[in-house]
PDB file of N, CA and C in Angstrom:
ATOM      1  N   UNK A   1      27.839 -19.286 -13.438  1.00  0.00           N
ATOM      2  CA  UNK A   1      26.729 -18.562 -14.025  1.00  0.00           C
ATOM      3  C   UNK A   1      25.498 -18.587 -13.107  1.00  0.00           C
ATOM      4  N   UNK A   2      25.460 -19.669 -12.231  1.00  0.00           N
ATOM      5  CA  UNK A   2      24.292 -19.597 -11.612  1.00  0.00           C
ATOM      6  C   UNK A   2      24.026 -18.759 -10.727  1.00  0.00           C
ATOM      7  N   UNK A   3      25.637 -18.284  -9.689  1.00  0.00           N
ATOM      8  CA  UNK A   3      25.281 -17.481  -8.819  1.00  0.00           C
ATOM      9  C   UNK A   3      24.643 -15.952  -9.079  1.00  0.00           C
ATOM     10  N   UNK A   4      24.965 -15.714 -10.496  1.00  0.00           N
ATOM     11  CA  UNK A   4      25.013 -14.568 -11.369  1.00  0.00           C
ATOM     12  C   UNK A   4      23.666 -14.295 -11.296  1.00  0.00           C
ATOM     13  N   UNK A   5      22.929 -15.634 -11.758  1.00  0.00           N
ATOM     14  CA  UNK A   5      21.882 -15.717 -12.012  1.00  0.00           C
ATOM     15  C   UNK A   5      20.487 -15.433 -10.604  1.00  0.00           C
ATOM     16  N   UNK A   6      20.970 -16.240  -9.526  1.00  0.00           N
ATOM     17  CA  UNK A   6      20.001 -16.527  -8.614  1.00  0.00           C
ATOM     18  C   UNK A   6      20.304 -15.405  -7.463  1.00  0.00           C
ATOM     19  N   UNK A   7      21.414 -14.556  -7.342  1.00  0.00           N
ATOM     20  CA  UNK A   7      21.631 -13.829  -6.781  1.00  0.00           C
ATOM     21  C   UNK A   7      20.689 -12.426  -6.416  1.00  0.00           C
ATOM     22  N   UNK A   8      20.739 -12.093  -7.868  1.00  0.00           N
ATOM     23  CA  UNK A   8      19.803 -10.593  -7.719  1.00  0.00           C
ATOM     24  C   UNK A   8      18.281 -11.390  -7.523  1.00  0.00           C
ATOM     25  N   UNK A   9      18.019 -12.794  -7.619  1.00  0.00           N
ATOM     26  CA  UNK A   9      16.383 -12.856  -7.517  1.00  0.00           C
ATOM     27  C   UNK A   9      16.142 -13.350  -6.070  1.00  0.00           C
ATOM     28  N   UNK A  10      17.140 -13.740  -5.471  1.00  0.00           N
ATOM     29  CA  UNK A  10      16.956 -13.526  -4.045  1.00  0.00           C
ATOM     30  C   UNK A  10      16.674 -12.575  -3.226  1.00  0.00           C
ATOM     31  N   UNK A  11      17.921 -11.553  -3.525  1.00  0.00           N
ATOM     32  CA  UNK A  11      18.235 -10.271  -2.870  1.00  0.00           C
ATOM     33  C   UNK A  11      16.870  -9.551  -3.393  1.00  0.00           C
ATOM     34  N   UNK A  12      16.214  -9.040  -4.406  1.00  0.00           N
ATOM     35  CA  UNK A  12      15.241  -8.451  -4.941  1.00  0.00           C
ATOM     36  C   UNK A  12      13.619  -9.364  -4.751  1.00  0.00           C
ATOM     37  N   UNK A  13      13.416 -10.387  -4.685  1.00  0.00           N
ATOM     38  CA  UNK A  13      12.532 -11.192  -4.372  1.00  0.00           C
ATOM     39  C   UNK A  13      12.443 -11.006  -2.316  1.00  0.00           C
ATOM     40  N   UNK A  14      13.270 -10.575  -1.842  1.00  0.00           N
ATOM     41  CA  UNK A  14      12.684 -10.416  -0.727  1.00  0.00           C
ATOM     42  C   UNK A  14      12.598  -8.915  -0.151  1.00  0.00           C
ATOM     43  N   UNK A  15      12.894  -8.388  -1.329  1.00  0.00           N
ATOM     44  CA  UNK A  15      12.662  -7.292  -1.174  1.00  0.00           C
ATOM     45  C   UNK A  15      11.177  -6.590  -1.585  1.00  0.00           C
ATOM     46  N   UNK A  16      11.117  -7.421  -2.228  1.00  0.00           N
ATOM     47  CA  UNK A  16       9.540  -7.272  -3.056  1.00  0.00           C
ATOM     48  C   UNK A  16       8.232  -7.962  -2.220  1.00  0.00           C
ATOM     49  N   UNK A  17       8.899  -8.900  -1.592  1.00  0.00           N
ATOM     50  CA  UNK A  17       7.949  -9.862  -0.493  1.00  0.00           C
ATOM     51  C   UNK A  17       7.822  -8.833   0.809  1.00  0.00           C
ATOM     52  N   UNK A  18       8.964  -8.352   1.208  1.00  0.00           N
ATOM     53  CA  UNK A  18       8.545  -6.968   2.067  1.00  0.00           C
ATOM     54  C   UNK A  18       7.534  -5.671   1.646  1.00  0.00           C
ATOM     55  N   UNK A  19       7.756  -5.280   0.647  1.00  0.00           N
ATOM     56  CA  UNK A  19       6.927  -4.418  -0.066  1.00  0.00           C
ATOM     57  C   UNK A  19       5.423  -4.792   0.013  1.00  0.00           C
ATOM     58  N   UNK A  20       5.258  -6.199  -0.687  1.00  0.00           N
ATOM     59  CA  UNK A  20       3.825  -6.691  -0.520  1.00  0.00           C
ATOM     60  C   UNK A  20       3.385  -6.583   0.526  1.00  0.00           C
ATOM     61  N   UNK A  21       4.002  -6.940   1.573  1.00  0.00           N
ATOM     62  CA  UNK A  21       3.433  -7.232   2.926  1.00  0.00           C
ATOM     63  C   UNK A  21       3.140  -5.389   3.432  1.00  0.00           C
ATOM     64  N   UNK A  22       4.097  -4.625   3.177  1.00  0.00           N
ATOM     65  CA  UNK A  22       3.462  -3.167   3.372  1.00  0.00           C
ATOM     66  C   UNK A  22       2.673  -2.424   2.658  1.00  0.00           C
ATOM     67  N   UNK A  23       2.378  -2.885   1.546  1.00  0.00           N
ATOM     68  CA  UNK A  23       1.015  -2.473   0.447  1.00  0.00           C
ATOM     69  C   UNK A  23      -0.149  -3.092   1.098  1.00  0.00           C
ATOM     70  N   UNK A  24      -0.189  -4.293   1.315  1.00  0.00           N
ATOM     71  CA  UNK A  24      -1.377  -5.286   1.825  1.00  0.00           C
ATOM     72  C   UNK A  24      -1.632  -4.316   3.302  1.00  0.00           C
ATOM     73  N   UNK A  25      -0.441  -3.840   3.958  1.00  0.00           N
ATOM     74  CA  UNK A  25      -1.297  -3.349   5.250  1.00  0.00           C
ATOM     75  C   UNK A  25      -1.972  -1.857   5.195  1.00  0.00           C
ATOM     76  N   UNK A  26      -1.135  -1.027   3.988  1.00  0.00           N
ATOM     77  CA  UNK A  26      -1.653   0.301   3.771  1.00  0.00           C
ATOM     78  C   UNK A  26      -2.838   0.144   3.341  1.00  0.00           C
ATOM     79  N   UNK A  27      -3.073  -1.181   2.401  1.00  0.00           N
ATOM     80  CA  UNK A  27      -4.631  -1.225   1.626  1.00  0.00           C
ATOM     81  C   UNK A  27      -5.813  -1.677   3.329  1.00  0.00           C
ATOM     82  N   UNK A  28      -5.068  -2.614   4.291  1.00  0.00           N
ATOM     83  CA  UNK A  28      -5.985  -2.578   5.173  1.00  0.00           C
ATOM     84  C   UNK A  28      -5.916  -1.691   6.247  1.00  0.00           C
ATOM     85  N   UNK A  29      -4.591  -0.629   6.381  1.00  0.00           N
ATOM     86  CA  UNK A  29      -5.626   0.280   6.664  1.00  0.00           C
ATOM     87  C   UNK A  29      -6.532   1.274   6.717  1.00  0.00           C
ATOM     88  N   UNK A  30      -5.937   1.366   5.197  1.00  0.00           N
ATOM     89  CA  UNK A  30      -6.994   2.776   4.277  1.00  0.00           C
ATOM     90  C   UNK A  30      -8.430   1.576   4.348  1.00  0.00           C
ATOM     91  N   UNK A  31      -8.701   0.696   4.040  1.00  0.00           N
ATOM     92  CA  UNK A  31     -10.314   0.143   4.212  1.00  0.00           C
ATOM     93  C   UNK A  31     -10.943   0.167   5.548  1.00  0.00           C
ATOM     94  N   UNK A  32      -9.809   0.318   6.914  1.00  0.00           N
ATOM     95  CA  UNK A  32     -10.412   0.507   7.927  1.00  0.00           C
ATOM     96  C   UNK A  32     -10.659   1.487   8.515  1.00  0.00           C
ATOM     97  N   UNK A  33      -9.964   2.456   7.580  1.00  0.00           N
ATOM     98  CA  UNK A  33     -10.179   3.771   8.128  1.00  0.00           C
ATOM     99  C   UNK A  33     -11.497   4.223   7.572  1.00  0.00           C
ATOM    100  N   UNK A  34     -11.486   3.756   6.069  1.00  0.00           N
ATOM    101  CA  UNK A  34     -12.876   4.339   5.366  1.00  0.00           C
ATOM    102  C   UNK A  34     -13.749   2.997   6.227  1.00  0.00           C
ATOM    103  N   UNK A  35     -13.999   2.343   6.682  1.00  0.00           N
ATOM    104  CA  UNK A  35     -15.366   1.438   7.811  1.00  0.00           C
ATOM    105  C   UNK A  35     -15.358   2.617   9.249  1.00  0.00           C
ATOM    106  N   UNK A  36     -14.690   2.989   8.995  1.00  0.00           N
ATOM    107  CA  UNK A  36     -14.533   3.886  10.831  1.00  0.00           C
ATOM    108  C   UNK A  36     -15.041   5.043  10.706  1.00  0.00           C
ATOM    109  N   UNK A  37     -14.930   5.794   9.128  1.00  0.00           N
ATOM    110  CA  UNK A  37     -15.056   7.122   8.703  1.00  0.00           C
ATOM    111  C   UNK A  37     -17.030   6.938   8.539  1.00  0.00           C
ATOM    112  N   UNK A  38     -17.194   5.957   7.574  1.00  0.00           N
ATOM    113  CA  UNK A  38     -18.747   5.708   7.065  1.00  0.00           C
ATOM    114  C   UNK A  38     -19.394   5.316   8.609  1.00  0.00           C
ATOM    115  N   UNK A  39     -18.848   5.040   9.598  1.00  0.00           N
ATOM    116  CA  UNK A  39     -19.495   4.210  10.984  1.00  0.00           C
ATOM    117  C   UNK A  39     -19.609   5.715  11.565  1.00  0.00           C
ATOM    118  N   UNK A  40     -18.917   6.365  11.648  1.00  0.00           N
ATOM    119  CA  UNK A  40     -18.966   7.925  12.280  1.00  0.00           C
ATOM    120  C   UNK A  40     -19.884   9.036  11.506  1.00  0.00           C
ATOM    121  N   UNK A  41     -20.177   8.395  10.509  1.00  0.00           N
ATOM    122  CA  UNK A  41     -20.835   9.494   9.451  1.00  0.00           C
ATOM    123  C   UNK A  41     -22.554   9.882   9.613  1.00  0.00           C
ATOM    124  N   UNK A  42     -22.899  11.156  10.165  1.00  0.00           N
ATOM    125  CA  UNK A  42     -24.168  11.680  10.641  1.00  0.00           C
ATOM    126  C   UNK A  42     -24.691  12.694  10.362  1.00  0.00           C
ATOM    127  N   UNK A  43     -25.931  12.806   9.404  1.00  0.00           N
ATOM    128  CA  UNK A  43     -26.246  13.421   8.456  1.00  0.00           C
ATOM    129  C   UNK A  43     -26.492  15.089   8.759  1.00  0.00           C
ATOM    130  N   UNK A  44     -26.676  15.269  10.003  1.00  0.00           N
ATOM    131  CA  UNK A  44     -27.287  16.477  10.359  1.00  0.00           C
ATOM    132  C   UNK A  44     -25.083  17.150  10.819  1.00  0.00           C
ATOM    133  N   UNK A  45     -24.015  16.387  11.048  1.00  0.00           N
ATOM    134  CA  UNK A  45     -22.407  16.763  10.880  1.00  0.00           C
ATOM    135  C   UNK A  45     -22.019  16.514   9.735  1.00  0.00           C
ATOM    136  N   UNK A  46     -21.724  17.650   8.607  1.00  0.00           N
ATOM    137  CA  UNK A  46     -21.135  17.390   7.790  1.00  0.00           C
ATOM    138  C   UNK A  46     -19.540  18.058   8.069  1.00  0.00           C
ATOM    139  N   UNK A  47     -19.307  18.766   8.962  1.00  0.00           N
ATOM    140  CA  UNK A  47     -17.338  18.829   8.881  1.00  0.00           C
ATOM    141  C   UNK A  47     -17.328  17.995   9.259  1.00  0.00           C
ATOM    142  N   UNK A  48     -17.618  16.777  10.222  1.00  0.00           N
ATOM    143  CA  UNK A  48     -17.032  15.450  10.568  1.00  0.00           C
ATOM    144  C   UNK A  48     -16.835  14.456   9.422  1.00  0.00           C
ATOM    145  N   UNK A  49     -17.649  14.306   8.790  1.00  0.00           N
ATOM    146  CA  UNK A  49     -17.479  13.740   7.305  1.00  0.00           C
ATOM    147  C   UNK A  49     -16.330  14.050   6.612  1.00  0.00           C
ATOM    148  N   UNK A  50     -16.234  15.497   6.722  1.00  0.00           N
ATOM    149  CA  UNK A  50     -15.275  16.312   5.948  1.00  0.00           C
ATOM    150  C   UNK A  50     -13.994  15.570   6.148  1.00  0.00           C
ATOM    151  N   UNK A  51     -13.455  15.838   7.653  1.00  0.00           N
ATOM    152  CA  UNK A  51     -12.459  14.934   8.332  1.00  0.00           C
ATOM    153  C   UNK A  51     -12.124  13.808   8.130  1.00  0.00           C
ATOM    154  N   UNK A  52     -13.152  12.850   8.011  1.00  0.00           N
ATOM    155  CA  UNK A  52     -13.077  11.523   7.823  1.00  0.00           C
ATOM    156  C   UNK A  52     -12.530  11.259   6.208  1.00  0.00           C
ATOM    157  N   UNK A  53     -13.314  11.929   5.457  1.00  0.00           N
ATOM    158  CA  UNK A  53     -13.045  12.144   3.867  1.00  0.00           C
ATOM    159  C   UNK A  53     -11.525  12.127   3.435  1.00  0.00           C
ATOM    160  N   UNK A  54     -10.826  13.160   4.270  1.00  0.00           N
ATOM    161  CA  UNK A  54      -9.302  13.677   4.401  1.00  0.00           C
ATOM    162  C   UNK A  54      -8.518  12.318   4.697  1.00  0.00           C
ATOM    163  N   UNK A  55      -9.031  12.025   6.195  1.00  0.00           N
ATOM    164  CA  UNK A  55      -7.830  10.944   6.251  1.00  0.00           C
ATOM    165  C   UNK A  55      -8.168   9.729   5.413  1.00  0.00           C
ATOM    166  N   UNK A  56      -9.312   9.098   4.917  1.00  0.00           N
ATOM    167  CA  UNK A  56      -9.547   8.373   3.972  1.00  0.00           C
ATOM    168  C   UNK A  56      -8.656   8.394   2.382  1.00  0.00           C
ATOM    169  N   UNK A  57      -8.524   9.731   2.097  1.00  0.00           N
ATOM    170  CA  UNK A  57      -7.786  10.259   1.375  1.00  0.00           C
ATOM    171  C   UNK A  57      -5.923  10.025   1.168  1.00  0.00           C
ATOM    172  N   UNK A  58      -5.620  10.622   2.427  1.00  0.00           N
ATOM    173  CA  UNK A  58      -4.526  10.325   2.877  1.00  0.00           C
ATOM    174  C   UNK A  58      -3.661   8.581   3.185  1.00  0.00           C
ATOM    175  N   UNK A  59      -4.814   8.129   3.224  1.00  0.00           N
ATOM    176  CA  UNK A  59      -4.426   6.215   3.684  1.00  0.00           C
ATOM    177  C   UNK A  59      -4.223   6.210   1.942  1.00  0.00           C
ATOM    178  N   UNK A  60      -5.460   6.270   1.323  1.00  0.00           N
ATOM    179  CA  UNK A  60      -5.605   6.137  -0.019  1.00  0.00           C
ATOM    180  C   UNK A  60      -3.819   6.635  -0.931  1.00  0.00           C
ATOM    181  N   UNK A  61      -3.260   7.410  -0.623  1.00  0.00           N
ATOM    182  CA  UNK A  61      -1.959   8.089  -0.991  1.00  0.00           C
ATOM    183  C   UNK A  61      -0.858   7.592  -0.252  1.00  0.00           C
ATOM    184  N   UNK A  62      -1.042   6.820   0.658  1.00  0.00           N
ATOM    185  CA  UNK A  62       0.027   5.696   1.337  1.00  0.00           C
ATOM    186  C   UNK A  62       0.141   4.475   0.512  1.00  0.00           C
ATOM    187  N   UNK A  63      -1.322   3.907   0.583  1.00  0.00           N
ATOM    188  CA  UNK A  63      -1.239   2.556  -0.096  1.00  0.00           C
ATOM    189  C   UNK A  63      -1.026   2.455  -1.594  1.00  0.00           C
ATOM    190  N   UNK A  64      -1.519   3.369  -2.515  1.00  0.00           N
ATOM    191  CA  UNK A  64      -0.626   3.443  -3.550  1.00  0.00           C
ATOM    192  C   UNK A  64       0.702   4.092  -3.946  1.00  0.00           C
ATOM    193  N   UNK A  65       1.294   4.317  -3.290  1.00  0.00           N
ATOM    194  CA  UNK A  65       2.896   4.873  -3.223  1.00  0.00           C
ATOM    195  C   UNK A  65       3.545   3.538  -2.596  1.00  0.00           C
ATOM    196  N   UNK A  66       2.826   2.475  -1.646  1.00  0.00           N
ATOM    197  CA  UNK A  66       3.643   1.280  -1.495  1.00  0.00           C
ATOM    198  C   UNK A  66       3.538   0.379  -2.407  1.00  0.00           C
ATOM    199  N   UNK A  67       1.994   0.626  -3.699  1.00  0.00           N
ATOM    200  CA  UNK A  67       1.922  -0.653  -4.737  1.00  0.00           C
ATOM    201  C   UNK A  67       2.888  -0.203  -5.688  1.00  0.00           C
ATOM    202  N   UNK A  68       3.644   1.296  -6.117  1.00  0.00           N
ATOM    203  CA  UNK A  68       4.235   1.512  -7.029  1.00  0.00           C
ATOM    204  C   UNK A  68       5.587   1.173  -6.229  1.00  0.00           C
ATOM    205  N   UNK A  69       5.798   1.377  -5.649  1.00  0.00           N
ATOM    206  CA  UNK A  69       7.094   1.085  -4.817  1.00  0.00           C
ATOM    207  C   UNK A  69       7.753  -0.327  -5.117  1.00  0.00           C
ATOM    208  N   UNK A  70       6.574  -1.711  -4.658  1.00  0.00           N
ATOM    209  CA  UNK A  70       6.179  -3.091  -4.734  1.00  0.00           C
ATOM    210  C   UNK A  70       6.556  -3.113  -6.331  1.00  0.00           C
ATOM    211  N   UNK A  71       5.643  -2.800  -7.292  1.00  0.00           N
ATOM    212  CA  UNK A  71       5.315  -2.948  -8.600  1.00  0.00           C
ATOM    213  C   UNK A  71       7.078  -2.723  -9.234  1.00  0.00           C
ATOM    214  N   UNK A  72       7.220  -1.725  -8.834  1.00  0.00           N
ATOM    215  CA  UNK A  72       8.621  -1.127  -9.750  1.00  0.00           C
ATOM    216  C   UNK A  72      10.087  -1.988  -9.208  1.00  0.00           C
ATOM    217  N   UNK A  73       9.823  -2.430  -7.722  1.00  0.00           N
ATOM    218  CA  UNK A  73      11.166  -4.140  -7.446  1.00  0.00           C
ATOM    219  C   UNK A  73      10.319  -4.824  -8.254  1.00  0.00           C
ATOM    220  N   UNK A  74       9.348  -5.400  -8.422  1.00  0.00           N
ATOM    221  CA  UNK A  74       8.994  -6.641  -8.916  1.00  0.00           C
ATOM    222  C   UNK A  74       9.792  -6.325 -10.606  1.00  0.00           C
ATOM    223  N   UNK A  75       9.061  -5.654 -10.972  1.00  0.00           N
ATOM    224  CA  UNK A  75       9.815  -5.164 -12.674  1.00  0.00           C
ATOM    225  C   UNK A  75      11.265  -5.194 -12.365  1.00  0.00           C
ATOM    226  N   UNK A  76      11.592  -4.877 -11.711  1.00  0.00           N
ATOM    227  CA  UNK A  76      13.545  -4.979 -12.008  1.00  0.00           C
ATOM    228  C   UNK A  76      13.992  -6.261 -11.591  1.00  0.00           C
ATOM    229  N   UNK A  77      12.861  -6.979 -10.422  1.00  0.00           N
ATOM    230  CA  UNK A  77      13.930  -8.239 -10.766  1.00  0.00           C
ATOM    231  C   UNK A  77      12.740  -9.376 -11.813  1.00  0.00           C
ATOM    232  N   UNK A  78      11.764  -9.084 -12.464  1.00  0.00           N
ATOM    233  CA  UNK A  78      11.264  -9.736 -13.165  1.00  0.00           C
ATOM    234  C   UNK A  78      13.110  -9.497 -14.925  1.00  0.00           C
ATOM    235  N   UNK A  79      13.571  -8.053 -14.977  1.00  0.00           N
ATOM    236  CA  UNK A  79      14.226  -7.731 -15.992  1.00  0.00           C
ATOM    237  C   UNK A  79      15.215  -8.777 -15.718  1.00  0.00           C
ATOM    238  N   UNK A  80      15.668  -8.844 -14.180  1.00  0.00           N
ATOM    239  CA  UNK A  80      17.242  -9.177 -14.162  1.00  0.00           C
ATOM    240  C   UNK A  80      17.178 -10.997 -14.443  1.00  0.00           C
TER     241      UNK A  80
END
């Protein structure tokens, strides 16, 4: 029974420990992109802003597609 048991929380527990580790880097580098975007930002250029806005955007739509990714292994092997 045990192997039954400890099996899927291995196999799924490091699967989820990978996940974290690629959420944690999408979140740092959507925050470094928005420090790089606000450091470039000059009031008299607003399409440069514009730009910056976009890919800020875009990091932002990485790093939460890796926390739901993360979130939804953790739930299946929190079930199993």
């Amino acid at each position: 029974m045990v192997p039954v048991v400890v099996a899927p929380i291995i196999i799924f527990g490091r699967r989820v420990r990978a996940l974290s580790r690629e959420a944690q880097a999408r979140v740092a580098d959507m925050v470094s992109e928005g420090g790089e975007t606000l450091d470039a930002v000059r009031p008299c250029r607003p399409s440069r802003r514009t730009a910056g806005v976009r890919a800020l955007r875009r990091g932002d739509g990485t790093a939460f597609g890796a926390a739901i990714r993360r979130i939804t292994r953790r739930a299946i092997m929190t079930t199993l």
